[in-house]
PDB file of N, CA and C in Angstrom:
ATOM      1  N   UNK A   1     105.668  96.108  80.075  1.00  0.00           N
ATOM      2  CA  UNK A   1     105.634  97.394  80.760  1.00  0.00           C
ATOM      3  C   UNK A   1     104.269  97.576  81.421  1.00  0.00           C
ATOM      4  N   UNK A   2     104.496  98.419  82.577  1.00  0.00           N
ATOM      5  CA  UNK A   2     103.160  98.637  83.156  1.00  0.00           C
ATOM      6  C   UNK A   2     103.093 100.223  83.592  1.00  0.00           C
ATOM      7  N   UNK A   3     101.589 100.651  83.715  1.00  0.00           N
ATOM      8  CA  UNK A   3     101.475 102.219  83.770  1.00  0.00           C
ATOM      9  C   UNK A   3     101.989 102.679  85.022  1.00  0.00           C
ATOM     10  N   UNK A   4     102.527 103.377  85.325  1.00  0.00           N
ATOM     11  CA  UNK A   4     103.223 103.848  86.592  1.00  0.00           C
ATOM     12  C   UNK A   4     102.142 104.349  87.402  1.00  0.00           C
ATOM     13  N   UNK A   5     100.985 104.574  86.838  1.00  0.00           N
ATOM     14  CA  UNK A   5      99.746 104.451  88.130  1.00  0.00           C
ATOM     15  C   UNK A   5      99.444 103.293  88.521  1.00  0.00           C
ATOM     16  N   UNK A   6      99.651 101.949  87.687  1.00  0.00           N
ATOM     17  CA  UNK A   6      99.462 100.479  88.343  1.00  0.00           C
ATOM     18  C   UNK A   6     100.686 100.727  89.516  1.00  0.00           C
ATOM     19  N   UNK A   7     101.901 100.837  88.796  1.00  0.00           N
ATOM     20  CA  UNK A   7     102.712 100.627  90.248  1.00  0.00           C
ATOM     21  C   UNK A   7     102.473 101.219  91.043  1.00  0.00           C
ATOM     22  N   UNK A   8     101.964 102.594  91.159  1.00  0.00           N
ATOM     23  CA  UNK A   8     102.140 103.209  92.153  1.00  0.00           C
ATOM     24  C   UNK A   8     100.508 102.252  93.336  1.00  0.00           C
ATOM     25  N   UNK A   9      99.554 102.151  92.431  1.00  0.00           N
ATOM     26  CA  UNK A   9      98.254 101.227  93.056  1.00  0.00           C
ATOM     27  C   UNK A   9      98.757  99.783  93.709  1.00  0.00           C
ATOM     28  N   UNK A  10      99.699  99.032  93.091  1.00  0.00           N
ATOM     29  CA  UNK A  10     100.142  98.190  93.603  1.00  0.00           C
ATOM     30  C   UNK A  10     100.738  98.694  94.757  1.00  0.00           C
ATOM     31  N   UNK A  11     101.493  99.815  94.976  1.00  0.00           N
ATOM     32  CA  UNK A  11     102.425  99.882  95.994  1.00  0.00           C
ATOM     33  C   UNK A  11     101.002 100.169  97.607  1.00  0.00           C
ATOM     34  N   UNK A  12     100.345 101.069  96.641  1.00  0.00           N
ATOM     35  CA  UNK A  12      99.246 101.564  98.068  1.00  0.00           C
ATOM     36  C   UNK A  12      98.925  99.933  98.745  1.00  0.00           C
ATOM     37  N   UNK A  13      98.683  98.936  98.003  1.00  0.00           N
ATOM     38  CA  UNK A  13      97.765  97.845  98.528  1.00  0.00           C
ATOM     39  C   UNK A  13      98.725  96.966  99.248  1.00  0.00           C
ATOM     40  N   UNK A  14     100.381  97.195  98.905  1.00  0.00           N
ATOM     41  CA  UNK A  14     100.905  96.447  99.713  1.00  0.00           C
ATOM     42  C   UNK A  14     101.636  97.020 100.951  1.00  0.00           C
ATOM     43  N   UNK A  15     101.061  98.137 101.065  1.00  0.00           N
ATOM     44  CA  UNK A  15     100.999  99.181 102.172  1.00  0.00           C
ATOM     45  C   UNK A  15     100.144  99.182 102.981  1.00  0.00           C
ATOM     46  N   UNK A  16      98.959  99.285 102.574  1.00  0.00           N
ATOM     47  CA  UNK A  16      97.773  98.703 103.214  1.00  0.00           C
ATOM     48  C   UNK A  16      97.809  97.433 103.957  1.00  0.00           C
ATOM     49  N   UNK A  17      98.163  96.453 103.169  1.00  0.00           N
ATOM     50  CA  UNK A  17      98.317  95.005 103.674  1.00  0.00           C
ATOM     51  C   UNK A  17      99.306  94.888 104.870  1.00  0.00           C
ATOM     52  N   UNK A  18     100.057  95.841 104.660  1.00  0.00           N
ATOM     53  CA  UNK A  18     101.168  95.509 105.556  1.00  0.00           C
ATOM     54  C   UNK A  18     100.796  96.090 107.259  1.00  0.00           C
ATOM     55  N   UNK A  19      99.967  97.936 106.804  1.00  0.00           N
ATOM     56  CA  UNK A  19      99.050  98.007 107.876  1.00  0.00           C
ATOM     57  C   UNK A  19      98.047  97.586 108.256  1.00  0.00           C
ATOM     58  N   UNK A  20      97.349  96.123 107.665  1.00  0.00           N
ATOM     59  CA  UNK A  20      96.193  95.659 108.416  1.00  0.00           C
ATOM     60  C   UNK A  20      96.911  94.363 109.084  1.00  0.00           C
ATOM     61  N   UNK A  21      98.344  94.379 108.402  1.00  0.00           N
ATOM     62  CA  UNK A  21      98.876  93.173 109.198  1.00  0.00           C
ATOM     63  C   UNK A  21      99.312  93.293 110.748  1.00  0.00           C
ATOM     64  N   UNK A  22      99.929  94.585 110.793  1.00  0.00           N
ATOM     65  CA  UNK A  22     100.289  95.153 112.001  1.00  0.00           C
ATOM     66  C   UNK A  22      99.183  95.535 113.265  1.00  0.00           C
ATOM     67  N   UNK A  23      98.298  95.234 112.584  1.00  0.00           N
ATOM     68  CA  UNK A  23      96.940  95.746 113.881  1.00  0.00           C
ATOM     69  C   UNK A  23      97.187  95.130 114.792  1.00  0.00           C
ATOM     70  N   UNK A  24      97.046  95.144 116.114  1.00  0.00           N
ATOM     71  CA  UNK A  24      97.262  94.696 117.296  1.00  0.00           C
ATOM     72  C   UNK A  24      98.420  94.212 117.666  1.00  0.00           C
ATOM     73  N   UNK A  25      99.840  94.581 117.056  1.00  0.00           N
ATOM     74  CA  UNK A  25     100.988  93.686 116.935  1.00  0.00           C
ATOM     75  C   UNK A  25     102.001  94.836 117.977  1.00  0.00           C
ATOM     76  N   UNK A  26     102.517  93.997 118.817  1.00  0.00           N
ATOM     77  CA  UNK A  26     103.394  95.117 119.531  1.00  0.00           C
ATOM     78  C   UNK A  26     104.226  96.122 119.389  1.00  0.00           C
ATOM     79  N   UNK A  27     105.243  95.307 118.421  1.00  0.00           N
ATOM     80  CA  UNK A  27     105.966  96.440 117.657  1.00  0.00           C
ATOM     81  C   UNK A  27     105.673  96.920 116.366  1.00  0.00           C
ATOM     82  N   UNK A  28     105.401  98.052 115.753  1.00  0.00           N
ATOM     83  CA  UNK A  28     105.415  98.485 114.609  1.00  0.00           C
ATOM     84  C   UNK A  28     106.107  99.722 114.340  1.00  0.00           C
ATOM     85  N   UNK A  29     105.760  99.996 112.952  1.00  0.00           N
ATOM     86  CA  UNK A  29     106.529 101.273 112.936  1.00  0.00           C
ATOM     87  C   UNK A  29     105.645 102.205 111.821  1.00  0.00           C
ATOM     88  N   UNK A  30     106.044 103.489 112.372  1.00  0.00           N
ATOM     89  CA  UNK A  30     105.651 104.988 111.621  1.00  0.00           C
ATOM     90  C   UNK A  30     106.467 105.042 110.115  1.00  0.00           C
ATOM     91  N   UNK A  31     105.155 104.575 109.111  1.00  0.00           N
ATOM     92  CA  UNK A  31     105.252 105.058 107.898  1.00  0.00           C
ATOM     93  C   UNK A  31     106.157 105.883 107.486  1.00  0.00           C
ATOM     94  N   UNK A  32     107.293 106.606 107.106  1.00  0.00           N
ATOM     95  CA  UNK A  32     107.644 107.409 106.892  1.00  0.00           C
ATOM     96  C   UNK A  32     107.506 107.772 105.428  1.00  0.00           C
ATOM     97  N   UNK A  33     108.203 108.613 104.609  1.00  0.00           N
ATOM     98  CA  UNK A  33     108.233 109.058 103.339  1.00  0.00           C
ATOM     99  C   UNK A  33     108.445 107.755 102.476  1.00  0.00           C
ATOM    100  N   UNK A  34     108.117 107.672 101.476  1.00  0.00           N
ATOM    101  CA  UNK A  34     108.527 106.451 100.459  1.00  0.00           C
ATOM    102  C   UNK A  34     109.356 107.254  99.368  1.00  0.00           C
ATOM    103  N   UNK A  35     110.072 106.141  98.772  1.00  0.00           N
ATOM    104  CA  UNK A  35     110.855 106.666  97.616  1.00  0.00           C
ATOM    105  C   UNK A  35     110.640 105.678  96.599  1.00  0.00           C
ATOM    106  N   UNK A  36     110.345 106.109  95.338  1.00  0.00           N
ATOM    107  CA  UNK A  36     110.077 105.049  94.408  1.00  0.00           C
ATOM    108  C   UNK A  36     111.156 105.685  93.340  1.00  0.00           C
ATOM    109  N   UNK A  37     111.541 104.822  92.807  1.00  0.00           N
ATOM    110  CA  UNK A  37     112.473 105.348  91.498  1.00  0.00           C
ATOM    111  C   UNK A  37     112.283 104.169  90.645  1.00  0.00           C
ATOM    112  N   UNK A  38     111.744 104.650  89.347  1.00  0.00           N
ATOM    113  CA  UNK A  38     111.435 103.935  87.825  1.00  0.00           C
ATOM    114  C   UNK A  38     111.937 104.672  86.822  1.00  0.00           C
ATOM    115  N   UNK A  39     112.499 103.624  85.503  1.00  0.00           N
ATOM    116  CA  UNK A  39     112.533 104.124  84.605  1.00  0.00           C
ATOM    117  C   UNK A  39     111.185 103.998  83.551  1.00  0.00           C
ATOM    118  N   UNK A  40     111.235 105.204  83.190  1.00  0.00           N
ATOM    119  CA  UNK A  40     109.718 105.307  82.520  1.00  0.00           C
ATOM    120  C   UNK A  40     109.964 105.462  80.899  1.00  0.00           C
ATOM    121  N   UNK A  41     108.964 105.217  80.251  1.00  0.00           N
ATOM    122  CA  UNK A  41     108.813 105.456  78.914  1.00  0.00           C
ATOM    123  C   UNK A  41     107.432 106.228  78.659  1.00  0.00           C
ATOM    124  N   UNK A  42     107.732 107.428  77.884  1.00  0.00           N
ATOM    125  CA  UNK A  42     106.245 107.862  77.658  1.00  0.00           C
ATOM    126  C   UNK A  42     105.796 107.316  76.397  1.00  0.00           C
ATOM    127  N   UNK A  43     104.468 107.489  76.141  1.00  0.00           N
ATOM    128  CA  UNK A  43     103.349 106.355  75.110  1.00  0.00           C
ATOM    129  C   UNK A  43     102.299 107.310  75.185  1.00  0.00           C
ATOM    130  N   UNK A  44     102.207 107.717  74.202  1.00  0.00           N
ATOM    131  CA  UNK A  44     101.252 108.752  73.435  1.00  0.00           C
ATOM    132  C   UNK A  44     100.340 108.102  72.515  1.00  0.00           C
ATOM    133  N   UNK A  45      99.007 108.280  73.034  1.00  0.00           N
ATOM    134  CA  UNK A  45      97.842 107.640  72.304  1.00  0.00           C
ATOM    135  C   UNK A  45      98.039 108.197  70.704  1.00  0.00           C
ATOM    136  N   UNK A  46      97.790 107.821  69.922  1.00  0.00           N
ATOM    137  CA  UNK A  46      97.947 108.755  68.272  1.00  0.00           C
ATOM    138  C   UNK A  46      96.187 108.870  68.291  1.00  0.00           C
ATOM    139  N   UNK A  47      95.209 108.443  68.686  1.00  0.00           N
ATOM    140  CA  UNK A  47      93.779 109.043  68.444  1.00  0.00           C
ATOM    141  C   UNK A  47      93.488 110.414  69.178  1.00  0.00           C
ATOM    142  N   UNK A  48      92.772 110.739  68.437  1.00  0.00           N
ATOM    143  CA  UNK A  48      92.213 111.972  68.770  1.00  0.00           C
ATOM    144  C   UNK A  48      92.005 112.456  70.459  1.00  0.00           C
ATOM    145  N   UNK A  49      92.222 113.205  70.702  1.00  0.00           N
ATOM    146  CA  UNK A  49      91.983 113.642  72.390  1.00  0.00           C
ATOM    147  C   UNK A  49      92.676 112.123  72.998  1.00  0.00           C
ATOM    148  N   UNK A  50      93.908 111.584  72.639  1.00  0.00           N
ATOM    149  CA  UNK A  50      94.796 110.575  73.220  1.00  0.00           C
ATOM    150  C   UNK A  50      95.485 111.078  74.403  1.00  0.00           C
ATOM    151  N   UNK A  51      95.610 110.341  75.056  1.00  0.00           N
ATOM    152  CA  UNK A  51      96.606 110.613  76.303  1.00  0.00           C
ATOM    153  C   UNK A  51      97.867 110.114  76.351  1.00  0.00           C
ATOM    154  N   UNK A  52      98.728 111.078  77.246  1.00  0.00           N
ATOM    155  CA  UNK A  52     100.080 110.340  76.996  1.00  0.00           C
ATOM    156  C   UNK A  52      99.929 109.616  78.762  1.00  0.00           C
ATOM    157  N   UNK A  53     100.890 108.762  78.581  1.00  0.00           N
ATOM    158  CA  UNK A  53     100.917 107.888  79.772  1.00  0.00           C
ATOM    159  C   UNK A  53     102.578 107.460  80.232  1.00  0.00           C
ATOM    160  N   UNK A  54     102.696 107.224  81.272  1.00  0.00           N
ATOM    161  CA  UNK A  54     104.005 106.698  81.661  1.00  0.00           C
ATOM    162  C   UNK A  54     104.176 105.056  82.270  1.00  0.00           C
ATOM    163  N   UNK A  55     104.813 104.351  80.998  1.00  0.00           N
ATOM    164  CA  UNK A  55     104.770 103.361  81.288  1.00  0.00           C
ATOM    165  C   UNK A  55     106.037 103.208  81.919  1.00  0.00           C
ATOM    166  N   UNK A  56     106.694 102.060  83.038  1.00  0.00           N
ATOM    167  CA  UNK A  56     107.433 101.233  83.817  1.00  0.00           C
ATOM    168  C   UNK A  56     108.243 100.544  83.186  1.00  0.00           C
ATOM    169  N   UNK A  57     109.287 100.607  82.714  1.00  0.00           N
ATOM    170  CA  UNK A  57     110.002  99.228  82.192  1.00  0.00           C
ATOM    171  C   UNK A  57     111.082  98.768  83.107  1.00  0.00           C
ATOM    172  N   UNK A  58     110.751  96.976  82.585  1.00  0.00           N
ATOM    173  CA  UNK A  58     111.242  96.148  83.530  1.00  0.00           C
ATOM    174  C   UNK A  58     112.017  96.732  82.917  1.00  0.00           C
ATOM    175  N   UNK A  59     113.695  95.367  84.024  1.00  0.00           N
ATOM    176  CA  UNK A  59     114.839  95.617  83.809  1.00  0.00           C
ATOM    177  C   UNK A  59     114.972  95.118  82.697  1.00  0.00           C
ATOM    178  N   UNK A  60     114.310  93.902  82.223  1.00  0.00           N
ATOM    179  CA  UNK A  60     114.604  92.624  81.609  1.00  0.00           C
ATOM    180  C   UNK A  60     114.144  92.736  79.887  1.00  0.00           C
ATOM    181  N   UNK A  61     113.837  93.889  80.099  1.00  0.00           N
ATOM    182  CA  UNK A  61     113.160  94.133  78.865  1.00  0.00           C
ATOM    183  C   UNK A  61     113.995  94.141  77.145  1.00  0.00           C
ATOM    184  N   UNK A  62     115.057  94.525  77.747  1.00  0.00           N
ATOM    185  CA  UNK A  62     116.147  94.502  76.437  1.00  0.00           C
ATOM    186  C   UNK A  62     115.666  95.487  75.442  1.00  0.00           C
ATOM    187  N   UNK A  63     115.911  93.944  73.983  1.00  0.00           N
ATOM    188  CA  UNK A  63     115.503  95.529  72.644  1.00  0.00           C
ATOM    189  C   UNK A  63     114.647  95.879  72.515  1.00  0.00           C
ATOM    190  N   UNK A  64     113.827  95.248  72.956  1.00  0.00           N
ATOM    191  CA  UNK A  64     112.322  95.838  73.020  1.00  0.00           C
ATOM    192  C   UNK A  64     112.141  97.176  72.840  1.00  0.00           C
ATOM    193  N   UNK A  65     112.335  98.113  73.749  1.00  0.00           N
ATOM    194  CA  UNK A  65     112.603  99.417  74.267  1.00  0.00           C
ATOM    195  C   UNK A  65     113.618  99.882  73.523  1.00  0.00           C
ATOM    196  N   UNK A  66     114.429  99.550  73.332  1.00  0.00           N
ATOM    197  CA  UNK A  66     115.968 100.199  72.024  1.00  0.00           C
ATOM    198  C   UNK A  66     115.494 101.014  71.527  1.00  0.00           C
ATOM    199  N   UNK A  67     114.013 101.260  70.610  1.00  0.00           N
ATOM    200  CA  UNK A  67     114.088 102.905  70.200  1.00  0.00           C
ATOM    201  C   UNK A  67     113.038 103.673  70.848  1.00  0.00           C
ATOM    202  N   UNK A  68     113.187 103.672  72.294  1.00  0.00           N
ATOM    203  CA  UNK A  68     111.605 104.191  72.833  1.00  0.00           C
ATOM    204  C   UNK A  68     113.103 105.226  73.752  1.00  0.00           C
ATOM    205  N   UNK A  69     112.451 106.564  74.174  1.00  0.00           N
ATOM    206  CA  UNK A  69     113.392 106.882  75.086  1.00  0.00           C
ATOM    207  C   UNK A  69     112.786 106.797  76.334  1.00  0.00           C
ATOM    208  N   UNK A  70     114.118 106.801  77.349  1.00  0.00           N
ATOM    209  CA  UNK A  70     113.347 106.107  78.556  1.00  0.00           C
ATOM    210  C   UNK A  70     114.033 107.332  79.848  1.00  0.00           C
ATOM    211  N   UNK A  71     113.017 107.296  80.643  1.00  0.00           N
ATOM    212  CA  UNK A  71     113.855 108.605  81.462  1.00  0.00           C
ATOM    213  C   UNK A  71     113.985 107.574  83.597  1.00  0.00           C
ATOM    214  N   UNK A  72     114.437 108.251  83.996  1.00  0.00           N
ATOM    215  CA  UNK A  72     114.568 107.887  85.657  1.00  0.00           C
ATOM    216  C   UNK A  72     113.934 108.623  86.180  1.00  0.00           C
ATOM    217  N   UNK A  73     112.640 108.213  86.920  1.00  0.00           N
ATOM    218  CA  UNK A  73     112.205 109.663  87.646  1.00  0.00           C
ATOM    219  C   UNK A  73     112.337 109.003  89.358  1.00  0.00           C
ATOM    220  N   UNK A  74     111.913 109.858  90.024  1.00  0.00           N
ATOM    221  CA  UNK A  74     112.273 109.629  91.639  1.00  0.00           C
ATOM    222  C   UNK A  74     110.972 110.028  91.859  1.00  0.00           C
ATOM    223  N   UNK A  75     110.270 109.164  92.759  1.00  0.00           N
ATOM    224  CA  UNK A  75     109.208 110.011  93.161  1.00  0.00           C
ATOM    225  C   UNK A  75     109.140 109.913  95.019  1.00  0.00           C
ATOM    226  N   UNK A  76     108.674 110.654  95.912  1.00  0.00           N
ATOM    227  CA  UNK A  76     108.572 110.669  97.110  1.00  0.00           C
ATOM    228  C   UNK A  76     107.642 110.667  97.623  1.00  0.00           C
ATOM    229  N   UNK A  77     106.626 109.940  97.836  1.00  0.00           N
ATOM    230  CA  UNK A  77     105.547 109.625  98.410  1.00  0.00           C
ATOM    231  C   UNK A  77     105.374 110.080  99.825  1.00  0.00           C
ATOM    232  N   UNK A  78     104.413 110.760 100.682  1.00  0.00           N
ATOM    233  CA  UNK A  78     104.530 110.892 101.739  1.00  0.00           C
ATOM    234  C   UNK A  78     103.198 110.105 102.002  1.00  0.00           C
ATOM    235  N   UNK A  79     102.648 109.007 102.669  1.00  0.00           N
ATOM    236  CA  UNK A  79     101.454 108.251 103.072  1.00  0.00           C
ATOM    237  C   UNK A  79     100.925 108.618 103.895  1.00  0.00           C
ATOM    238  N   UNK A  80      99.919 109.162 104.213  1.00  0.00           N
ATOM    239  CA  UNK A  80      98.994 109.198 105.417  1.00  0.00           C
ATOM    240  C   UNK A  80      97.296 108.100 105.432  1.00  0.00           C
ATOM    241  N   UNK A  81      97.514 108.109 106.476  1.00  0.00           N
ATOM    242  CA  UNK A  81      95.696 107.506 106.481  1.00  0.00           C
ATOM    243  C   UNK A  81      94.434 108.808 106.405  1.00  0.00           C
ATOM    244  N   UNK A  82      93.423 108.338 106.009  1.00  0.00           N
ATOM    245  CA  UNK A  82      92.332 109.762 105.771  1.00  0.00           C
ATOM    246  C   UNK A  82      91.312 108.834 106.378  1.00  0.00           C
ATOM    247  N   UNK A  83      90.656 109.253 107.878  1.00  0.00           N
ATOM    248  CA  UNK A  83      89.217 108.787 108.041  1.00  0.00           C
ATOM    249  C   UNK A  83      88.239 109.775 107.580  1.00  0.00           C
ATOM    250  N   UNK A  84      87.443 108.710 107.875  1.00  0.00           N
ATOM    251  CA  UNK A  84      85.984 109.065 106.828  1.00  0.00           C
ATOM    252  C   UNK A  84      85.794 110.698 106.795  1.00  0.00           C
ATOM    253  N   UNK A  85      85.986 111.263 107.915  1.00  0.00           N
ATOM    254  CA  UNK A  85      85.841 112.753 108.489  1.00  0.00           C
ATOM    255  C   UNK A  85      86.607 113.831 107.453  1.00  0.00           C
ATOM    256  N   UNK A  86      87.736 112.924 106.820  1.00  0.00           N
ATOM    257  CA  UNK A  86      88.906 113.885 106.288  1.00  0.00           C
ATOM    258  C   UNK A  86      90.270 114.234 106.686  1.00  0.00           C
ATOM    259  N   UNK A  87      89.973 114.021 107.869  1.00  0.00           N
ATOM    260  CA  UNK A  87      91.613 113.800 109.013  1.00  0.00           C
ATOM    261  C   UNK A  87      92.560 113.025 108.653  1.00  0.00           C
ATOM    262  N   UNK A  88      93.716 113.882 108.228  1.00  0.00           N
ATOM    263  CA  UNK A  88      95.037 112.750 107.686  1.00  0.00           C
ATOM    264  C   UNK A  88      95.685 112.603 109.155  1.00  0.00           C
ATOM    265  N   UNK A  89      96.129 111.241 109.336  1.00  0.00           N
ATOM    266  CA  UNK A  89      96.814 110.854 110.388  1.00  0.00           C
ATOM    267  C   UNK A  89      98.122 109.823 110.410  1.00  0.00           C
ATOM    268  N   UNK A  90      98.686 109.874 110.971  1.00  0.00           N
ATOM    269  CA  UNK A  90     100.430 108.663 110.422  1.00  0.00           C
ATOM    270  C   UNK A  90      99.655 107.453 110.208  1.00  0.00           C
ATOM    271  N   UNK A  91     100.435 106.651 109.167  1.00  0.00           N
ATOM    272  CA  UNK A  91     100.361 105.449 109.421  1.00  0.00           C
ATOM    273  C   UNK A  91     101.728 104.728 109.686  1.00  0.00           C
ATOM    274  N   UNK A  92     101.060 103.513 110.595  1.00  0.00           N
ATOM    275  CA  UNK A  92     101.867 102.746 111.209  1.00  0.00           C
ATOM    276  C   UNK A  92     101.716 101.059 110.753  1.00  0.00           C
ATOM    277  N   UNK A  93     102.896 100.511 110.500  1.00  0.00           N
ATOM    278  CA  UNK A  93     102.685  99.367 110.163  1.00  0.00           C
ATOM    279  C   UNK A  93     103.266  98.167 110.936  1.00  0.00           C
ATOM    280  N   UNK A  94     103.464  96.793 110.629  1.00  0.00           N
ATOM    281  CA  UNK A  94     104.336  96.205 110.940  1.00  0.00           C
ATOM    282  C   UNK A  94     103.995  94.892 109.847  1.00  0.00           C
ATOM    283  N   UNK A  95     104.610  93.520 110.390  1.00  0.00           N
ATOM    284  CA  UNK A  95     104.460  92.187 109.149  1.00  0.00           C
ATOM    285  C   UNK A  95     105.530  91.353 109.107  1.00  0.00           C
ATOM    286  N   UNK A  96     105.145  90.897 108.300  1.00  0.00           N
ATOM    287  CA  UNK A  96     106.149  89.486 108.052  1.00  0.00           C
ATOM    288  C   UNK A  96     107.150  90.410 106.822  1.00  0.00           C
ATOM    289  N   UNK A  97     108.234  90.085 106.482  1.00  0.00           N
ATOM    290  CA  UNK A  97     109.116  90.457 105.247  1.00  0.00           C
ATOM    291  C   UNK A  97     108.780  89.593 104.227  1.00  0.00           C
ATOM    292  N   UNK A  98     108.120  90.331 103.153  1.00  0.00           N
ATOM    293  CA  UNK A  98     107.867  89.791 102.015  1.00  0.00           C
ATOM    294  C   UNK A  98     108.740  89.294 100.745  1.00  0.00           C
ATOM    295  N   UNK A  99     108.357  88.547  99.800  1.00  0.00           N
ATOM    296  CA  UNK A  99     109.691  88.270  99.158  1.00  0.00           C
ATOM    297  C   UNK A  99     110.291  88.971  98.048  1.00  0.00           C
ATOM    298  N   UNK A 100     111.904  89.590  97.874  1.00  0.00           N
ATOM    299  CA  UNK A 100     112.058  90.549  97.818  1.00  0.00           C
ATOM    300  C   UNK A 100     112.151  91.786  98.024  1.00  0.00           C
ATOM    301  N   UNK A 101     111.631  91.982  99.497  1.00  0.00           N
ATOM    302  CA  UNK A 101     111.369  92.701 100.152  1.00  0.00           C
ATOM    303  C   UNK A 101     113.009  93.348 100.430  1.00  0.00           C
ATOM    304  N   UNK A 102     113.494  94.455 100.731  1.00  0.00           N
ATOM    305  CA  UNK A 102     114.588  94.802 101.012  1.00  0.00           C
ATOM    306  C   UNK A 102     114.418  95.635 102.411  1.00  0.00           C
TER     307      UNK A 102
END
């Protein structure tokens, strides 16, 4: 399992990648909303001032997870770029199709 802030960090960088791939490329396209949907497990530190966290579980995970409860959340990302100034502006991408990519 992984923290659903890794995925969500993974997702920014292959977003990123995908808009530094598109720089100068003729066709691209306007970012729109993202949709992420995971099933999560929460994990509660037991020490003192612990945090709870939301971990990711694979599909593949099996019994592992059997007595953890696990929920579906949806999340909707809307991406913008921020220059240095503070100005959110679209982003636009383009690239090669990565693998797995849908």
């Amino acid at each position: 399992m992984i923290e659903l802030s890794e995925l969500i960090r993974d997702l920014r960088k292959e977003l990123t990648d995908a808009l530094t791939d598109g720089v100068g490329e003729v066709l691209r396209f306007e970012l729109g909303p993202v949709e992420l949907e995971a099933t999560v497990a929460l994990d509660r530190d037991a020490s003192a001032g612990g945090k709870v966290r939301f971990m990711v579980v694979e599909a593949n995970a099996g019994g592992k997870i059997a007595q953890t409860q696990t929920q579906r959340i949806k999340l909707t990302l809307q991406p913008k770029l921020v220059d240095p100034d503070g100005m959110a502006r679209t982003a636009w991408i383009a690239g090669d199709e990565a693998d797995r990519e849908r």
